[in-house]
PDB file of N, CA and C in Angstrom:
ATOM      1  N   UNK A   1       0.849  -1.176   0.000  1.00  0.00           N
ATOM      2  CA  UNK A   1       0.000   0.000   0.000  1.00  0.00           C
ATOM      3  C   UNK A   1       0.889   1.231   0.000  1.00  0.00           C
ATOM      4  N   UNK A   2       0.940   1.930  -1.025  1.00  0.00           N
ATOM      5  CA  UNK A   2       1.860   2.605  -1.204  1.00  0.00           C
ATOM      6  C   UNK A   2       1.392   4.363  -0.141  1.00  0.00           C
ATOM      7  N   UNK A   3       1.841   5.240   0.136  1.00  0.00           N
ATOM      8  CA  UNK A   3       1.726   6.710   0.970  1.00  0.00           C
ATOM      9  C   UNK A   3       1.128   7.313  -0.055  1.00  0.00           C
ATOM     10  N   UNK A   4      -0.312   8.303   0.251  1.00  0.00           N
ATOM     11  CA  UNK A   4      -0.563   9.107  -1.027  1.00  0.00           C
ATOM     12  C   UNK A   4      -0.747  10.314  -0.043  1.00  0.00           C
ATOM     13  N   UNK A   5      -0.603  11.254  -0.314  1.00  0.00           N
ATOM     14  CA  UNK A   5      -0.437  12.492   0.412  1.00  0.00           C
ATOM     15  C   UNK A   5      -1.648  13.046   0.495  1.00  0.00           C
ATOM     16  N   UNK A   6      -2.064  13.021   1.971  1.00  0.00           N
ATOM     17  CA  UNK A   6      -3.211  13.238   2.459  1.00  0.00           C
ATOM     18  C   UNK A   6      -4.034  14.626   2.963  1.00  0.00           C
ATOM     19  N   UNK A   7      -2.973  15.845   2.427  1.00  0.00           N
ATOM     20  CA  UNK A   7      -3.360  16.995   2.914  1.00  0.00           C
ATOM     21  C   UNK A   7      -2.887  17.868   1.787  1.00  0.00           C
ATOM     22  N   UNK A   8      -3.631  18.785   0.629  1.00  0.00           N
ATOM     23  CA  UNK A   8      -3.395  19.130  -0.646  1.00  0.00           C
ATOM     24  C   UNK A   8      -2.083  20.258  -0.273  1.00  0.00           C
ATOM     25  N   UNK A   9      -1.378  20.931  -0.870  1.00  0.00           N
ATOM     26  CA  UNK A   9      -0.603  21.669  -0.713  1.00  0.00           C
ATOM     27  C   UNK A   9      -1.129  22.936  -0.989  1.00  0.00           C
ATOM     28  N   UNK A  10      -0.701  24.194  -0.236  1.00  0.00           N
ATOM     29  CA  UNK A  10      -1.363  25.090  -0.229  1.00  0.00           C
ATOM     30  C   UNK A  10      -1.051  26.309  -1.563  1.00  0.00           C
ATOM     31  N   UNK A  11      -1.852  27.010  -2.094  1.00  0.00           N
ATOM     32  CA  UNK A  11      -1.639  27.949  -3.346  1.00  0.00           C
ATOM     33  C   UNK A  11      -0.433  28.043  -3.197  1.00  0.00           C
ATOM     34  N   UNK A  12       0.287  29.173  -2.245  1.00  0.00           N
ATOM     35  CA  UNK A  12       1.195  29.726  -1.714  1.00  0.00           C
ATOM     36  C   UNK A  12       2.477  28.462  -2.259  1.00  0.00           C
ATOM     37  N   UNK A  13       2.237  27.241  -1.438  1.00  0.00           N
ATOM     38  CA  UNK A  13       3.176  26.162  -1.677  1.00  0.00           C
ATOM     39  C   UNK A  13       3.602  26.013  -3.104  1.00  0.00           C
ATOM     40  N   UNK A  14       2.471  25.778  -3.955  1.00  0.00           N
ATOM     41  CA  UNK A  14       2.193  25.713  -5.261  1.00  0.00           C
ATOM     42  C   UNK A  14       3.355  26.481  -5.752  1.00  0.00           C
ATOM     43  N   UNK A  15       2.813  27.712  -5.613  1.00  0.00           N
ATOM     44  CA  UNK A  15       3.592  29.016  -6.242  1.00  0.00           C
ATOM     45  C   UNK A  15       5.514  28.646  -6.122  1.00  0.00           C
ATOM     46  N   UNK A  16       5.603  28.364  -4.492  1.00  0.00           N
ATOM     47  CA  UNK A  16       7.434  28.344  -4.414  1.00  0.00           C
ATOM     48  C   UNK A  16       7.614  27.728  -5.593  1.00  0.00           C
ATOM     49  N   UNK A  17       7.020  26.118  -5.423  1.00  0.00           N
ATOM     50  CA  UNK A  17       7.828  24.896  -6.446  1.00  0.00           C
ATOM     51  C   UNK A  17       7.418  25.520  -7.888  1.00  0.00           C
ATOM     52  N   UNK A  18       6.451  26.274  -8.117  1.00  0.00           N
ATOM     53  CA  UNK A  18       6.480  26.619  -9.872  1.00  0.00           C
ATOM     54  C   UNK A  18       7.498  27.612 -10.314  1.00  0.00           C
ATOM     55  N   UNK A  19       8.163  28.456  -9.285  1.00  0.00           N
ATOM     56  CA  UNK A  19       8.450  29.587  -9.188  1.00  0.00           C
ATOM     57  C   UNK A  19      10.182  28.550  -9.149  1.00  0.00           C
ATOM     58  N   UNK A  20      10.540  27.902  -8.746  1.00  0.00           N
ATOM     59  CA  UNK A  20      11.568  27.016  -8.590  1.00  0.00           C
ATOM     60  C   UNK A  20      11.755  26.013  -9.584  1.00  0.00           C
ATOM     61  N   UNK A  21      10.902  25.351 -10.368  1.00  0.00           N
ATOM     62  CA  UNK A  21      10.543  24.976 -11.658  1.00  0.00           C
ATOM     63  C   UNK A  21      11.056  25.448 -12.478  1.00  0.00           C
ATOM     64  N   UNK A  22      10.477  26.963 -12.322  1.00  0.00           N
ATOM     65  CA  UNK A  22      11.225  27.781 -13.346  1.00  0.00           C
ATOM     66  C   UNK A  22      12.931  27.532 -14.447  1.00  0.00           C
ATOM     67  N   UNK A  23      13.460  27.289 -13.330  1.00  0.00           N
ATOM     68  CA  UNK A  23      14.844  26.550 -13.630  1.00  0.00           C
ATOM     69  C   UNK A  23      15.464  25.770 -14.108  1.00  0.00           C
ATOM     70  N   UNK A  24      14.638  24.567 -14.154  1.00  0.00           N
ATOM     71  CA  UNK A  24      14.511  23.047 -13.961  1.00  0.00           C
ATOM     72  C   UNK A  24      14.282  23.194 -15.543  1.00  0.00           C
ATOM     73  N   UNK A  25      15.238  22.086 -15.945  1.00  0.00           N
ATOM     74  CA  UNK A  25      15.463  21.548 -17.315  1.00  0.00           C
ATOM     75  C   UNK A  25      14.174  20.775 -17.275  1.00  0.00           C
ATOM     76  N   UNK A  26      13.613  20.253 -16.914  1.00  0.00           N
ATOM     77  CA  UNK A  26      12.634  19.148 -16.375  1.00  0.00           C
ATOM     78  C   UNK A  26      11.923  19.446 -15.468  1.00  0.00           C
ATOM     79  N   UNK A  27      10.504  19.227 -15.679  1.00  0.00           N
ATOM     80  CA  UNK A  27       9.850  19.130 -14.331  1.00  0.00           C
ATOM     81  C   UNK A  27       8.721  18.197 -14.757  1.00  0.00           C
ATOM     82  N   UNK A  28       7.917  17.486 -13.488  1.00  0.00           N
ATOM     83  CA  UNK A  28       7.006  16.775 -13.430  1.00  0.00           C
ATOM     84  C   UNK A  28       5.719  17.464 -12.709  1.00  0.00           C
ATOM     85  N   UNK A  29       4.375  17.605 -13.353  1.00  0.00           N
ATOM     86  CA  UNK A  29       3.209  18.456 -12.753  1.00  0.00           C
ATOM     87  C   UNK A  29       2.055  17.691 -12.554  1.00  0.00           C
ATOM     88  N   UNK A  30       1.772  17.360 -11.251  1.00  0.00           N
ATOM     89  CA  UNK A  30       0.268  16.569 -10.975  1.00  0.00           C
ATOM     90  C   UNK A  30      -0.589  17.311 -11.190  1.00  0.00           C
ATOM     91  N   UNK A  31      -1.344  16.902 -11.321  1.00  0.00           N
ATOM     92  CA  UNK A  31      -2.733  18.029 -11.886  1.00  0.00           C
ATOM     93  C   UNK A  31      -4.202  17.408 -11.279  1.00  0.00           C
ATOM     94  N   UNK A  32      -4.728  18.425 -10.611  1.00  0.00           N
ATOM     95  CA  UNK A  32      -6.334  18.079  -9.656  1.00  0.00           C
ATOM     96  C   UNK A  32      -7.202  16.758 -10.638  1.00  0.00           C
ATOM     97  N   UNK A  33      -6.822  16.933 -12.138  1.00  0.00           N
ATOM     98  CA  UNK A  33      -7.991  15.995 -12.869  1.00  0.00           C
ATOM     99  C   UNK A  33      -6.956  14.590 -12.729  1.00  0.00           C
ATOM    100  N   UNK A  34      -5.804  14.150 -11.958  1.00  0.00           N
ATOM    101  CA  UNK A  34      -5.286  12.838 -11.873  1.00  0.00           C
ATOM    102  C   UNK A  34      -4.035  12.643 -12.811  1.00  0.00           C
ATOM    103  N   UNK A  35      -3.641  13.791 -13.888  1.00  0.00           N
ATOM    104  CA  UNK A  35      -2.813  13.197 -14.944  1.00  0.00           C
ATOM    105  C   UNK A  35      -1.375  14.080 -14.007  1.00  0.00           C
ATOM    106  N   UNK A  36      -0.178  13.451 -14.659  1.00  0.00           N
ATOM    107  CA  UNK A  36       0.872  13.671 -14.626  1.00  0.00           C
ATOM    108  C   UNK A  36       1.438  14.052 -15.789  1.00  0.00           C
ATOM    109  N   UNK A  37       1.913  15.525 -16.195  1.00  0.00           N
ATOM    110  CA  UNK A  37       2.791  15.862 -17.380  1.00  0.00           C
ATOM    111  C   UNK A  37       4.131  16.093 -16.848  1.00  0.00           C
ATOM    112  N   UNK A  38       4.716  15.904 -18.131  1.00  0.00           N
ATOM    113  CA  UNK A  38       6.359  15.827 -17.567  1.00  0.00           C
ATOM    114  C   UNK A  38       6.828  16.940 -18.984  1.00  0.00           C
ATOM    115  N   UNK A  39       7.482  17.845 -18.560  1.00  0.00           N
ATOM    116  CA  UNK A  39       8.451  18.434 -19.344  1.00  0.00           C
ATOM    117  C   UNK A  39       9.364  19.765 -18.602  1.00  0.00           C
ATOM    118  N   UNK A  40       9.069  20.798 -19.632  1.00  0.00           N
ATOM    119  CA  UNK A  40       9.517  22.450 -19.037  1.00  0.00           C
ATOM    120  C   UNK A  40       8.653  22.999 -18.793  1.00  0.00           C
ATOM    121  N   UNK A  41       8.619  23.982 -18.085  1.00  0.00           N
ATOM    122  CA  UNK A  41       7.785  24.846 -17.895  1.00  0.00           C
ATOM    123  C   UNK A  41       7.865  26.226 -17.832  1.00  0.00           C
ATOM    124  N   UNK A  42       7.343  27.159 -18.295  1.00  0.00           N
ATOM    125  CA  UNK A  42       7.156  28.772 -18.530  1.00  0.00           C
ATOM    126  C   UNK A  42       5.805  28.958 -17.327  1.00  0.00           C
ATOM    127  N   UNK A  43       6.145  29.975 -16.336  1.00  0.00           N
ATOM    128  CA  UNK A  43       5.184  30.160 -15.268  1.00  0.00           C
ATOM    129  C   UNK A  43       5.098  31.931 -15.201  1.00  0.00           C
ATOM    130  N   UNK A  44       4.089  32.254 -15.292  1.00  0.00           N
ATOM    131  CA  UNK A  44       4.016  34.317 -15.032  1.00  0.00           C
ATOM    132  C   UNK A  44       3.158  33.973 -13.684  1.00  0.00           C
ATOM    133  N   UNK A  45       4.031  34.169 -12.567  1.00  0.00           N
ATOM    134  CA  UNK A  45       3.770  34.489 -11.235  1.00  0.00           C
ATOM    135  C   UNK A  45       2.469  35.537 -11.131  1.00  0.00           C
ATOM    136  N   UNK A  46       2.362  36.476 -12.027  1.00  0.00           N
ATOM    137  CA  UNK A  46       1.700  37.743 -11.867  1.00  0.00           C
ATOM    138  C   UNK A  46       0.155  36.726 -12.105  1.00  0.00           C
ATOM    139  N   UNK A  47      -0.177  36.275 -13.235  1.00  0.00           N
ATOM    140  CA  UNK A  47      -1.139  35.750 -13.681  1.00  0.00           C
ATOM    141  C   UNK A  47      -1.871  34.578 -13.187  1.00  0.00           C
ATOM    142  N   UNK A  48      -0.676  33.751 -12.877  1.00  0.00           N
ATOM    143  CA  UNK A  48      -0.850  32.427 -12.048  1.00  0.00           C
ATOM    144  C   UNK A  48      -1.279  31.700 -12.635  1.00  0.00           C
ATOM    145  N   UNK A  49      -0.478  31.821 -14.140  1.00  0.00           N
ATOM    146  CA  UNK A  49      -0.470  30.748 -15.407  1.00  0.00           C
ATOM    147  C   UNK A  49       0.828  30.234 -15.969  1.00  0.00           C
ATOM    148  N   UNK A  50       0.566  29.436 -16.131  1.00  0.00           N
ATOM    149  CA  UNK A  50       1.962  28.542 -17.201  1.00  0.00           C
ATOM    150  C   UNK A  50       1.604  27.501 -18.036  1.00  0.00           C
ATOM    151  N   UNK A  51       2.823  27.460 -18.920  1.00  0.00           N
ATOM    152  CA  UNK A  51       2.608  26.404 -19.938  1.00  0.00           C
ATOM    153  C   UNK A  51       3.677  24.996 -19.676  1.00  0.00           C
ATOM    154  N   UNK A  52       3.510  23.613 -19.740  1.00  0.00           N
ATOM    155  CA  UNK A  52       4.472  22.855 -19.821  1.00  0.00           C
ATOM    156  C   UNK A  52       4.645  22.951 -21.086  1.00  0.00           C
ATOM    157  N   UNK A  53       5.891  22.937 -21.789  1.00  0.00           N
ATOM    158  CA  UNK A  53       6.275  22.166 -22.774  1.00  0.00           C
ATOM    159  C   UNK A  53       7.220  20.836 -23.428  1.00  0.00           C
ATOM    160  N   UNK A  54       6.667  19.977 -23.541  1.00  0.00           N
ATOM    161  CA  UNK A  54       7.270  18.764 -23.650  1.00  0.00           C
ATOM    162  C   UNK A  54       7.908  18.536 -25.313  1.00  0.00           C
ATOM    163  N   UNK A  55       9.125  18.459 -25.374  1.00  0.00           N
ATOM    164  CA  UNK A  55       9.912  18.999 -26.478  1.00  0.00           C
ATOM    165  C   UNK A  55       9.752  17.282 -27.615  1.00  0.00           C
ATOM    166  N   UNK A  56       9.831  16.177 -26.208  1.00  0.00           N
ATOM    167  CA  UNK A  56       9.858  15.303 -27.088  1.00  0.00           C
ATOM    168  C   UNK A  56       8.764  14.089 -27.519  1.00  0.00           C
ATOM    169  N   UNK A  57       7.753  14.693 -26.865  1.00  0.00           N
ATOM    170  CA  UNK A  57       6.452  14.168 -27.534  1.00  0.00           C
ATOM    171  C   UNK A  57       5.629  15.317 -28.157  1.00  0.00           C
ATOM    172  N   UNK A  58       6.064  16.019 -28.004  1.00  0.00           N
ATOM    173  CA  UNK A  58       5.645  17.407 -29.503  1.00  0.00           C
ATOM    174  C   UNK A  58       4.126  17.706 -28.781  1.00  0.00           C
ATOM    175  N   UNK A  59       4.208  18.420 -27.045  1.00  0.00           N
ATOM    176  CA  UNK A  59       2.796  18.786 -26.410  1.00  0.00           C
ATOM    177  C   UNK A  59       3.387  19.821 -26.038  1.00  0.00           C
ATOM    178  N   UNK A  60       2.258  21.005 -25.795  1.00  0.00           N
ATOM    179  CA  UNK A  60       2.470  21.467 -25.189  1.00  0.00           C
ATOM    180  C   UNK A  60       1.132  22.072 -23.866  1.00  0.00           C
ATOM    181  N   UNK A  61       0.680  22.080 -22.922  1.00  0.00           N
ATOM    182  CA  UNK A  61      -0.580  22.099 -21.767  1.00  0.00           C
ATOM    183  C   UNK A  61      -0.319  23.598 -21.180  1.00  0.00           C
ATOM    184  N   UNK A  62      -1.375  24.034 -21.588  1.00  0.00           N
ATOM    185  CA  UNK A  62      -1.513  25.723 -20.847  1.00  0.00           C
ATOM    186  C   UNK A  62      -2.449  24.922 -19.357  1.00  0.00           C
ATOM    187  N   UNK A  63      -1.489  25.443 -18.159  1.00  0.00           N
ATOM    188  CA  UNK A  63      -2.143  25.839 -16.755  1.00  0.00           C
ATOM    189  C   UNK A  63      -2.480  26.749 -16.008  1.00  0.00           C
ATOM    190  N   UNK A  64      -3.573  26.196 -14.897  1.00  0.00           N
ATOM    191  CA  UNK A  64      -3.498  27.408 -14.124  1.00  0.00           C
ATOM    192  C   UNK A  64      -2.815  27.140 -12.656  1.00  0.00           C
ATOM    193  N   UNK A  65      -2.443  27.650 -11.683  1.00  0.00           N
ATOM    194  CA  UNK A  65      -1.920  27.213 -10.429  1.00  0.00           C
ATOM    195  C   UNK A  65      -2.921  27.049  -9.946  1.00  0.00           C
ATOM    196  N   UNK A  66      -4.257  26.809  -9.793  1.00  0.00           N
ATOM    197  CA  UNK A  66      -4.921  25.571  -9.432  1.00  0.00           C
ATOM    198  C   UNK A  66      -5.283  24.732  -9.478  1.00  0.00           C
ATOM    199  N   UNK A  67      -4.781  24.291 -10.851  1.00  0.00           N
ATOM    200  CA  UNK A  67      -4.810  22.926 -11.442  1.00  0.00           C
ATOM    201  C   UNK A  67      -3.874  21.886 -10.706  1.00  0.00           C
ATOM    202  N   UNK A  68      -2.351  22.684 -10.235  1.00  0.00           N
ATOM    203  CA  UNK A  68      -1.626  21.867  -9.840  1.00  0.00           C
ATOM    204  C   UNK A  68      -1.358  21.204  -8.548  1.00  0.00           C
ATOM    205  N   UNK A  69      -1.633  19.865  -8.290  1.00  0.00           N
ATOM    206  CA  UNK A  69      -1.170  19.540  -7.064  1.00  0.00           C
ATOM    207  C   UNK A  69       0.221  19.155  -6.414  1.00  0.00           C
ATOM    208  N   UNK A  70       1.038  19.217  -7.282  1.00  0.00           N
ATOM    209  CA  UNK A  70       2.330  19.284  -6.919  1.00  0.00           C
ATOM    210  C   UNK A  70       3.161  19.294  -8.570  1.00  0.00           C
ATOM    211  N   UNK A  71       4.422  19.447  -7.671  1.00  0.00           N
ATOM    212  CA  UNK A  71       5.393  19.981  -8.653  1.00  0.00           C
ATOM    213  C   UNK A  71       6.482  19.051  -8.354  1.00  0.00           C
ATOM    214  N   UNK A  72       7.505  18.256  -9.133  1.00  0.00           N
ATOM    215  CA  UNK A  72       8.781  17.698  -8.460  1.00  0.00           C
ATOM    216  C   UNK A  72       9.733  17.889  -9.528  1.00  0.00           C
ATOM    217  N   UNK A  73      10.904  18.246  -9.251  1.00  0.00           N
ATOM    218  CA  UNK A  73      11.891  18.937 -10.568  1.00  0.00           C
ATOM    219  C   UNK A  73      12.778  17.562 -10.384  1.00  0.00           C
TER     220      UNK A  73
END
């Protein structure tokens, strides 16, 4: 039975790791509807939108920071 994290992370939280993302050659994004995208990401703090872009399956997913439930670079 594997640990699933039992207490959502807060906007604020959200924001550090997207804002830290930023950086990251790579990142991985859970998302409230269950999916996991994996690529880069472009984030405007001001708006509290970003895009992943995944270079090598040719996607790219416009978000919002409440879509996301976590972030791991």
């Amino acid at each position: 039975m594997s640990e699933r994290q039992t207490t959502r992370l807060t906007r604020d939280e959200v924001y550090d790791l997207l804002m830290n993302a930023r950086q990251a050659e790579w990142v991985e994004l859970s998302l409230d509807d269950g999916r996991a995208l994996s690529g880069a990401i472009i984030f405007n703090e001001f708006k509290g939108t970003g895009r992943l872009i995944n270079v090598d399956q040719e996607f790219s997913y416009d978000f919002h920071v409440d879509q996301v439930m976590d972030v791991k670079i």
